[in-house]
PDB file of N, CA and C in Angstrom:
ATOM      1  N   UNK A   1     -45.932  27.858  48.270  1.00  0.00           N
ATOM      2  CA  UNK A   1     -45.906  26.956  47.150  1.00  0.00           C
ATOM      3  C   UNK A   1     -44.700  27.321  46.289  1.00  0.00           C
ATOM      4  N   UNK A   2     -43.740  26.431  46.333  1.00  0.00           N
ATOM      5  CA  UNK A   2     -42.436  26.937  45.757  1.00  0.00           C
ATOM      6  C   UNK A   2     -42.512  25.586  44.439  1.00  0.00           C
ATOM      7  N   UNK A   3     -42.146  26.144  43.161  1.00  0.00           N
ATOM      8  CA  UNK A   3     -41.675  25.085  42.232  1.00  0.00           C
ATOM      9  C   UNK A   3     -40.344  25.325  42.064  1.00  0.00           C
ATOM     10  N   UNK A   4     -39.759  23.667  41.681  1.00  0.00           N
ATOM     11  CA  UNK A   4     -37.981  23.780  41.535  1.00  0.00           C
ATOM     12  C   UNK A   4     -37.933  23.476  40.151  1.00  0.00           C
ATOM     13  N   UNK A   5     -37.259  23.858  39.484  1.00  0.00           N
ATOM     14  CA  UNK A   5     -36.408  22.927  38.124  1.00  0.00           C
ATOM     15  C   UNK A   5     -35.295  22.426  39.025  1.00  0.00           C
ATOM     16  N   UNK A   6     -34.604  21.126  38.612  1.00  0.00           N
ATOM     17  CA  UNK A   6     -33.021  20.932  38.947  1.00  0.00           C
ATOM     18  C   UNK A   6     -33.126  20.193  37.732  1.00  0.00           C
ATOM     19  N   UNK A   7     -31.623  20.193  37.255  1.00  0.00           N
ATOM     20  CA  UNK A   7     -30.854  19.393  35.892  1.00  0.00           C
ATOM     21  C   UNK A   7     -29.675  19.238  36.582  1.00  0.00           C
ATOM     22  N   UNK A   8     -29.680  18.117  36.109  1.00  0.00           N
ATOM     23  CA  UNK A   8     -28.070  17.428  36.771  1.00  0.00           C
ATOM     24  C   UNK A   8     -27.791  16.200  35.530  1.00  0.00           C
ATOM     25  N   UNK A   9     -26.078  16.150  35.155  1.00  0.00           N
ATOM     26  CA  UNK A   9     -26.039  15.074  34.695  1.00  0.00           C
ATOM     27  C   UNK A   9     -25.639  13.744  35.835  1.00  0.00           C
ATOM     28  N   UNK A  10     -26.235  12.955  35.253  1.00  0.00           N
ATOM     29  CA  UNK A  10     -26.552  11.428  36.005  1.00  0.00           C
ATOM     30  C   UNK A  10     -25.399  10.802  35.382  1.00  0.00           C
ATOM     31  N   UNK A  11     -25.151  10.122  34.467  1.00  0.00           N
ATOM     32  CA  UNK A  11     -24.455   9.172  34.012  1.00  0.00           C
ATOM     33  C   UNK A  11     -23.365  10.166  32.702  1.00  0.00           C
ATOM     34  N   UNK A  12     -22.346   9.515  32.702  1.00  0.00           N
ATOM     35  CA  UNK A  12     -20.935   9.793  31.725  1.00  0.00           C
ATOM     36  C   UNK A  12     -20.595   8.808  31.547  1.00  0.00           C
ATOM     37  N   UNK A  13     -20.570   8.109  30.442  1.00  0.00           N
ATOM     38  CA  UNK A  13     -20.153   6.895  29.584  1.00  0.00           C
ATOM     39  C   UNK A  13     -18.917   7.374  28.644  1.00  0.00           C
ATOM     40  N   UNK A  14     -17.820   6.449  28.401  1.00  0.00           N
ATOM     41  CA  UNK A  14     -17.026   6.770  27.422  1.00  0.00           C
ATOM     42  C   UNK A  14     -17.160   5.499  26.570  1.00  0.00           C
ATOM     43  N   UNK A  15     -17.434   5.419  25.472  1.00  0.00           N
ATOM     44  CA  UNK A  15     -17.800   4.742  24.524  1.00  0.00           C
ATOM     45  C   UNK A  15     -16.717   3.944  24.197  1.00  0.00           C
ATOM     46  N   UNK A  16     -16.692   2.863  23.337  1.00  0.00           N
ATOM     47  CA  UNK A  16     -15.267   2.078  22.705  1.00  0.00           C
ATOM     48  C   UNK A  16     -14.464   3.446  21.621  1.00  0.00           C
ATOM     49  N   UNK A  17     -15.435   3.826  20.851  1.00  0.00           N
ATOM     50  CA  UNK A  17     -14.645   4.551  19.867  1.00  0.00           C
ATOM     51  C   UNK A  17     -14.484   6.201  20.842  1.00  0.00           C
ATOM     52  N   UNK A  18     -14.588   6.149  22.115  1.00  0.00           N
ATOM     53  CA  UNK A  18     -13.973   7.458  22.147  1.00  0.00           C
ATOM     54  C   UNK A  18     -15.311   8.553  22.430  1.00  0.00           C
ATOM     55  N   UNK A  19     -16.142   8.367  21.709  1.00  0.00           N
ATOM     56  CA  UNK A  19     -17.256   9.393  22.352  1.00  0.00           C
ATOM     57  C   UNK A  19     -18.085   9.085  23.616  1.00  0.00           C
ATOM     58  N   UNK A  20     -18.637  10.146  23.847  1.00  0.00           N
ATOM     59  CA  UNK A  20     -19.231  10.666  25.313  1.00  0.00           C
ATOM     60  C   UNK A  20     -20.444  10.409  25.292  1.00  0.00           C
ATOM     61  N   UNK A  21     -21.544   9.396  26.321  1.00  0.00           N
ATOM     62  CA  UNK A  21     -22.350   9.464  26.042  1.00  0.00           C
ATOM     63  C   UNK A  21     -23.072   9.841  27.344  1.00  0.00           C
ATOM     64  N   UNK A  22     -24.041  10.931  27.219  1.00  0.00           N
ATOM     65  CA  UNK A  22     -24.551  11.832  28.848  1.00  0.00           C
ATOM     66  C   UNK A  22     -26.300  11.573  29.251  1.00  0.00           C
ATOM     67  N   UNK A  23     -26.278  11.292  30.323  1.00  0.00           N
ATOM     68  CA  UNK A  23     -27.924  11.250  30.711  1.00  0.00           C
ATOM     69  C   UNK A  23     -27.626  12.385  31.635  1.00  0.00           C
ATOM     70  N   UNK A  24     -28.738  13.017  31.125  1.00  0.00           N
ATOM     71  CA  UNK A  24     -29.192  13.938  32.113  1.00  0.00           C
ATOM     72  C   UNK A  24     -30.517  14.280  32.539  1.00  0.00           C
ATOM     73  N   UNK A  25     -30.633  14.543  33.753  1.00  0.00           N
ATOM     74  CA  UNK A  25     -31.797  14.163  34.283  1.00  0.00           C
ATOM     75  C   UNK A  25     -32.359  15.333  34.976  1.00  0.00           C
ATOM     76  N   UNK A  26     -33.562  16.154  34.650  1.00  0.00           N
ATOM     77  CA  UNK A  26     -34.090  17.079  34.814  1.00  0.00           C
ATOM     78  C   UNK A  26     -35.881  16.948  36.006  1.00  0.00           C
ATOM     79  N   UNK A  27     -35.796  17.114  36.894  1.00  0.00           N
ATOM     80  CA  UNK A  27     -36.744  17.003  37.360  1.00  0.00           C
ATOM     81  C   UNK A  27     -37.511  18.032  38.679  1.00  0.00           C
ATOM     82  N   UNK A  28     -38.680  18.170  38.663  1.00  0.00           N
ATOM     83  CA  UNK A  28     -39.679  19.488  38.576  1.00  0.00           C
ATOM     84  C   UNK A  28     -40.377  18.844  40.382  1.00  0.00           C
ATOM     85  N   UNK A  29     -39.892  19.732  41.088  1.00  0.00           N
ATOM     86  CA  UNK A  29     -40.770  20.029  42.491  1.00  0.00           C
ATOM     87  C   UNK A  29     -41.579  20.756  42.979  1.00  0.00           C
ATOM     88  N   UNK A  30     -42.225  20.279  43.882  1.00  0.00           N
ATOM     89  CA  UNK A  30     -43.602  21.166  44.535  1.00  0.00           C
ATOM     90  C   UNK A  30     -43.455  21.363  45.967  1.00  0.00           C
ATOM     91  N   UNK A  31     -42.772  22.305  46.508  1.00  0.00           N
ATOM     92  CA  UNK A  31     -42.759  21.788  48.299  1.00  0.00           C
ATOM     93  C   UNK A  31     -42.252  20.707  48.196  1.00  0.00           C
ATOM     94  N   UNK A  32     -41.048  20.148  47.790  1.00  0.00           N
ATOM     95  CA  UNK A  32     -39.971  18.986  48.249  1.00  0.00           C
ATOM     96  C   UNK A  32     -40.477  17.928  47.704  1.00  0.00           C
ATOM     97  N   UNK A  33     -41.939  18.440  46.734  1.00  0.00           N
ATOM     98  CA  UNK A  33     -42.520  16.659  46.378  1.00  0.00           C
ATOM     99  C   UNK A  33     -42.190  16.624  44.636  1.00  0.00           C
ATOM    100  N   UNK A  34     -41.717  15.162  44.168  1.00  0.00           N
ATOM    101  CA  UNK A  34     -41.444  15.395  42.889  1.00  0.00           C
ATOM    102  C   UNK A  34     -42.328  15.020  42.065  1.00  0.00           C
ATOM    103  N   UNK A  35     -42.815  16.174  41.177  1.00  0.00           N
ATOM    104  CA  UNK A  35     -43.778  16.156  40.071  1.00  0.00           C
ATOM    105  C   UNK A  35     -43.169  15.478  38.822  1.00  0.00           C
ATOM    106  N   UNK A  36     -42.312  16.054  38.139  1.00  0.00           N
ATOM    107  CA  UNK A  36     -41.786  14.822  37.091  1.00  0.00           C
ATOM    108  C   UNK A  36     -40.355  14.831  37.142  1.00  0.00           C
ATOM    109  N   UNK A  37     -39.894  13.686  36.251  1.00  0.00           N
ATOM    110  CA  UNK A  37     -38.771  13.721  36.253  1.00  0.00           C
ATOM    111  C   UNK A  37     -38.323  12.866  34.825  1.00  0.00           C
ATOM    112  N   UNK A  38     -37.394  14.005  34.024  1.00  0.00           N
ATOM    113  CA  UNK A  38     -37.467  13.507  32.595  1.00  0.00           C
ATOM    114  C   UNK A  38     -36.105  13.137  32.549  1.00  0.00           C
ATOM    115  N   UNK A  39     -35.209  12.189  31.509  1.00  0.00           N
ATOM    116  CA  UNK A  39     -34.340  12.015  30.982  1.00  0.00           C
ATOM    117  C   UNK A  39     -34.083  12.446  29.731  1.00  0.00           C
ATOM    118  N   UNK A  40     -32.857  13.147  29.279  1.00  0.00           N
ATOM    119  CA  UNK A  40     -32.229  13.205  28.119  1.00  0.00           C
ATOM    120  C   UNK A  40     -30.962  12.646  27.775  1.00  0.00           C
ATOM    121  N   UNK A  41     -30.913  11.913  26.859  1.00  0.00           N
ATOM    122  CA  UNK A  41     -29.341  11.170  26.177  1.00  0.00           C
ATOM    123  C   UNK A  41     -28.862  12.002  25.142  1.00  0.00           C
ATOM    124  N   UNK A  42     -27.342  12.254  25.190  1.00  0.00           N
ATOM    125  CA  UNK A  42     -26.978  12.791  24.222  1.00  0.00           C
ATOM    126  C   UNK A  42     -25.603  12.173  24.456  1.00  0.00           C
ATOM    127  N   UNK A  43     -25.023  12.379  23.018  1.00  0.00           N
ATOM    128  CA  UNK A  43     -23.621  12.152  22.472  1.00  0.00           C
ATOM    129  C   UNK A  43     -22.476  12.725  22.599  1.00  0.00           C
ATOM    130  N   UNK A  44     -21.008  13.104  22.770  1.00  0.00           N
ATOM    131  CA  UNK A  44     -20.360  13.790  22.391  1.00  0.00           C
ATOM    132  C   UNK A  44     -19.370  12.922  21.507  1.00  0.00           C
ATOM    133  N   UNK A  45     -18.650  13.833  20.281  1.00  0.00           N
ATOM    134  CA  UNK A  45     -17.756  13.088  19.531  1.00  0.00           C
ATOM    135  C   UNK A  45     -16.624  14.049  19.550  1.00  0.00           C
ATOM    136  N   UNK A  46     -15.307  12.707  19.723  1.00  0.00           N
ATOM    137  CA  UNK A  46     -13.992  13.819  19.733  1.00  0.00           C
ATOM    138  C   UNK A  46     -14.089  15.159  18.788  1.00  0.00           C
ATOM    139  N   UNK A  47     -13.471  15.746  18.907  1.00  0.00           N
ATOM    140  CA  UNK A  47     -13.336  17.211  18.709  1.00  0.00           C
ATOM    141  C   UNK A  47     -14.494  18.344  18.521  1.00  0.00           C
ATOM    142  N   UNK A  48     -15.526  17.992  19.373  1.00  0.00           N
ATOM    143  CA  UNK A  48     -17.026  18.384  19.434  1.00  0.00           C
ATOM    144  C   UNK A  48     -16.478  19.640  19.952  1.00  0.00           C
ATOM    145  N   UNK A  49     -17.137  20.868  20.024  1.00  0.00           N
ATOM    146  CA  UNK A  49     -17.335  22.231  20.905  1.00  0.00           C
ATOM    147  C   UNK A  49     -17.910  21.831  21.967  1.00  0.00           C
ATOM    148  N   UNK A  50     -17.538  21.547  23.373  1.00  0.00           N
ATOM    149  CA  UNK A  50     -18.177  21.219  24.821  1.00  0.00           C
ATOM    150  C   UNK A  50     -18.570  22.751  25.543  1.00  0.00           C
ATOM    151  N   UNK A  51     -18.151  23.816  25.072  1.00  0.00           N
ATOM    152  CA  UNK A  51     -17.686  24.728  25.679  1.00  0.00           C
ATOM    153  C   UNK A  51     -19.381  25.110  26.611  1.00  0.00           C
ATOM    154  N   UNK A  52     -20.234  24.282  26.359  1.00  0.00           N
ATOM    155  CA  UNK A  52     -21.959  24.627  26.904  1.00  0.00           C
ATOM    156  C   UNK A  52     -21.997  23.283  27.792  1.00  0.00           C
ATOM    157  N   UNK A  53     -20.789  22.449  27.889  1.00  0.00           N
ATOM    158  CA  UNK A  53     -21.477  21.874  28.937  1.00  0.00           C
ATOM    159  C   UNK A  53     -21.107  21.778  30.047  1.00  0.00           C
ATOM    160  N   UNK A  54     -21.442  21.205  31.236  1.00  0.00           N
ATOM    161  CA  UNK A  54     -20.810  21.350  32.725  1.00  0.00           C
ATOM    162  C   UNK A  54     -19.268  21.278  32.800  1.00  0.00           C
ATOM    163  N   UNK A  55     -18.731  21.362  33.785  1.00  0.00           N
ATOM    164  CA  UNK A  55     -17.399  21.707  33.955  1.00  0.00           C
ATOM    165  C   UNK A  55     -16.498  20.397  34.352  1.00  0.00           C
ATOM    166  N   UNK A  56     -17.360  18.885  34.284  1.00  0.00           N
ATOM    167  CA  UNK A  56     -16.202  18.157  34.853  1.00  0.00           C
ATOM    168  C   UNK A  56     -16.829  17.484  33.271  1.00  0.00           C
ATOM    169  N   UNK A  57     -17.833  17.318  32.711  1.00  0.00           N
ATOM    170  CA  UNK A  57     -17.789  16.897  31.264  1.00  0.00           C
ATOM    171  C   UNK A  57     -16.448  17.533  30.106  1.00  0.00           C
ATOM    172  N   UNK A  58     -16.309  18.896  30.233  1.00  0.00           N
ATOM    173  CA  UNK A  58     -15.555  19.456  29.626  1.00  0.00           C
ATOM    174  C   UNK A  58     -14.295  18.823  30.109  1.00  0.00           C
ATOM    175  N   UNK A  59     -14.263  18.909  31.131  1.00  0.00           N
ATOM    176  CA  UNK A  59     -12.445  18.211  31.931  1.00  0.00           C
ATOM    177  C   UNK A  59     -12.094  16.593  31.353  1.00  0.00           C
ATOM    178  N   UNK A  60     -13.086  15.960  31.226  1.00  0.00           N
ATOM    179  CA  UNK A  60     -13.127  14.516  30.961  1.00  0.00           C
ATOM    180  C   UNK A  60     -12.718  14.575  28.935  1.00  0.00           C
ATOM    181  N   UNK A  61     -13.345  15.433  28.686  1.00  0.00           N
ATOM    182  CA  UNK A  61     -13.429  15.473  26.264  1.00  0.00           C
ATOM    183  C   UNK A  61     -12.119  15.879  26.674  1.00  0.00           C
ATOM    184  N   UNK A  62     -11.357  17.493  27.456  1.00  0.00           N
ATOM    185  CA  UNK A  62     -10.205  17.686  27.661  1.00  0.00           C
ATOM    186  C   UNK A  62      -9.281  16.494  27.622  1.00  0.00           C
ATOM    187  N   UNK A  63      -8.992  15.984  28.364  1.00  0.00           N
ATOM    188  CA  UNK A  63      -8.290  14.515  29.093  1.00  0.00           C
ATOM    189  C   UNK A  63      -8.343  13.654  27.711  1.00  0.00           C
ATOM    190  N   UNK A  64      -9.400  13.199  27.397  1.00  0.00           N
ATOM    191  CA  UNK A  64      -9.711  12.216  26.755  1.00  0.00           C
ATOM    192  C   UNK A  64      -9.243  12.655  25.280  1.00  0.00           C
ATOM    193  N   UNK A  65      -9.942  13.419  24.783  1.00  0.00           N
ATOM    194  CA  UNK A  65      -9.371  14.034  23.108  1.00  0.00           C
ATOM    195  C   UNK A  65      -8.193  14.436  23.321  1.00  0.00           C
ATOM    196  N   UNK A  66      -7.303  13.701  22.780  1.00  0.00           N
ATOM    197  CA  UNK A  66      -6.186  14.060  22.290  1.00  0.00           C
ATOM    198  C   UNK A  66      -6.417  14.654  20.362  1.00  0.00           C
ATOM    199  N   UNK A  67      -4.995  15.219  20.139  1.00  0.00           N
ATOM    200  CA  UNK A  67      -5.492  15.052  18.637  1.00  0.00           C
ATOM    201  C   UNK A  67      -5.095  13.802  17.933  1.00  0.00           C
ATOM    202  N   UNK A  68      -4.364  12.641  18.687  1.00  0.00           N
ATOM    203  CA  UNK A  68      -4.460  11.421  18.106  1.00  0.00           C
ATOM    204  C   UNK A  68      -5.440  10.912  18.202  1.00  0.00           C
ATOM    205  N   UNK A  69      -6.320  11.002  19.022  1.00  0.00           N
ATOM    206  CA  UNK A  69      -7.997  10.331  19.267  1.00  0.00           C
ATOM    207  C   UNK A  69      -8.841  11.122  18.324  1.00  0.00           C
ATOM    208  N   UNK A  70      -9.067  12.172  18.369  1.00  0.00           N
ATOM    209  CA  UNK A  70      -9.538  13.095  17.197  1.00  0.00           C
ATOM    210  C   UNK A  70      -9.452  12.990  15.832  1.00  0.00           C
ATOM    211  N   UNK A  71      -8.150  12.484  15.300  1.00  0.00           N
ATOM    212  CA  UNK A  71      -7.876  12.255  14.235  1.00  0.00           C
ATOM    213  C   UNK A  71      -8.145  10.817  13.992  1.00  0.00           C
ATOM    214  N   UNK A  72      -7.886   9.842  14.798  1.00  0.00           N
ATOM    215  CA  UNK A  72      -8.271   8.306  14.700  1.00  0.00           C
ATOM    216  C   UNK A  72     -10.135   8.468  14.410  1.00  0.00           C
ATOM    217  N   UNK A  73     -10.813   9.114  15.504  1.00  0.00           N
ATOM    218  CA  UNK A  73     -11.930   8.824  15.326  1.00  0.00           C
ATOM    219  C   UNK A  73     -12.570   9.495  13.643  1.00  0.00           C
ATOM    220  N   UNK A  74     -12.195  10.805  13.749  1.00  0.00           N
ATOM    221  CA  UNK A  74     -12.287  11.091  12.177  1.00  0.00           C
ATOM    222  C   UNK A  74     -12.360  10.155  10.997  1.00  0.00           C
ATOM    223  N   UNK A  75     -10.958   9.389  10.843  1.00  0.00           N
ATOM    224  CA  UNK A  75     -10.498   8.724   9.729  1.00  0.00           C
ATOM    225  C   UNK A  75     -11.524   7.283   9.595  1.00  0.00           C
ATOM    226  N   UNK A  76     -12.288   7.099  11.240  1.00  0.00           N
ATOM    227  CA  UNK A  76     -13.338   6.189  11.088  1.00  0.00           C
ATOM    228  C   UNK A  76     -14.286   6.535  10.208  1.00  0.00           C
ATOM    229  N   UNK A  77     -14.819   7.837  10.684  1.00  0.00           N
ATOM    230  CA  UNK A  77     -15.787   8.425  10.277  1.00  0.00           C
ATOM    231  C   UNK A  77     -15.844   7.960   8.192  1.00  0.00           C
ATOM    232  N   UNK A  78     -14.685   8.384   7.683  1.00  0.00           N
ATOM    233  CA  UNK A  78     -14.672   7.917   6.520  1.00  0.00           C
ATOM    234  C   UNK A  78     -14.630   6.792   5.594  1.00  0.00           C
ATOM    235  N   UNK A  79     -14.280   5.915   6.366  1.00  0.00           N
ATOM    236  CA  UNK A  79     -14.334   4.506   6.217  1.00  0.00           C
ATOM    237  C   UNK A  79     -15.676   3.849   5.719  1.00  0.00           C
TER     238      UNK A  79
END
């Protein structure tokens, strides 16, 4: 009788204004059979700390945040 956790992100969205939006999908086995399987949504916003999340999310905020995007999305923020 073996139980699994696996977490994987599922979906990477890049938003109009620039942020990241992540499903990730966590789901629980019994002997190869799946007991549940949950979703979580979360956000990222330019110049966020990624440094906790997977390694091609981080490559993508890399790429994507510039500090002209960083600073554009900011100056929204105040508006």
């Amino acid at each position: 009788m073996s139980i699994e956790k696996t977490k994987f992100i599922d979906q990477i969205i890049i938003n109009k204004n620039n942020t990241i939006s992540l499903k990730e999908v966590t789901i629980i086995t019994e002997n190869d059979n799946e007991l549940s399987k949950t979703y979580h949504r979360s956000v990222l916003v330019p110049g966020q700390d990624v440094s906790d999340q997977p390694v091609k999310v981080v490559s993508i905020c890399q790429f994507l945040w510039t500090p002209q995007i960083i600073s554009e999305y900011e100056s929204q923020l105040l508006q």
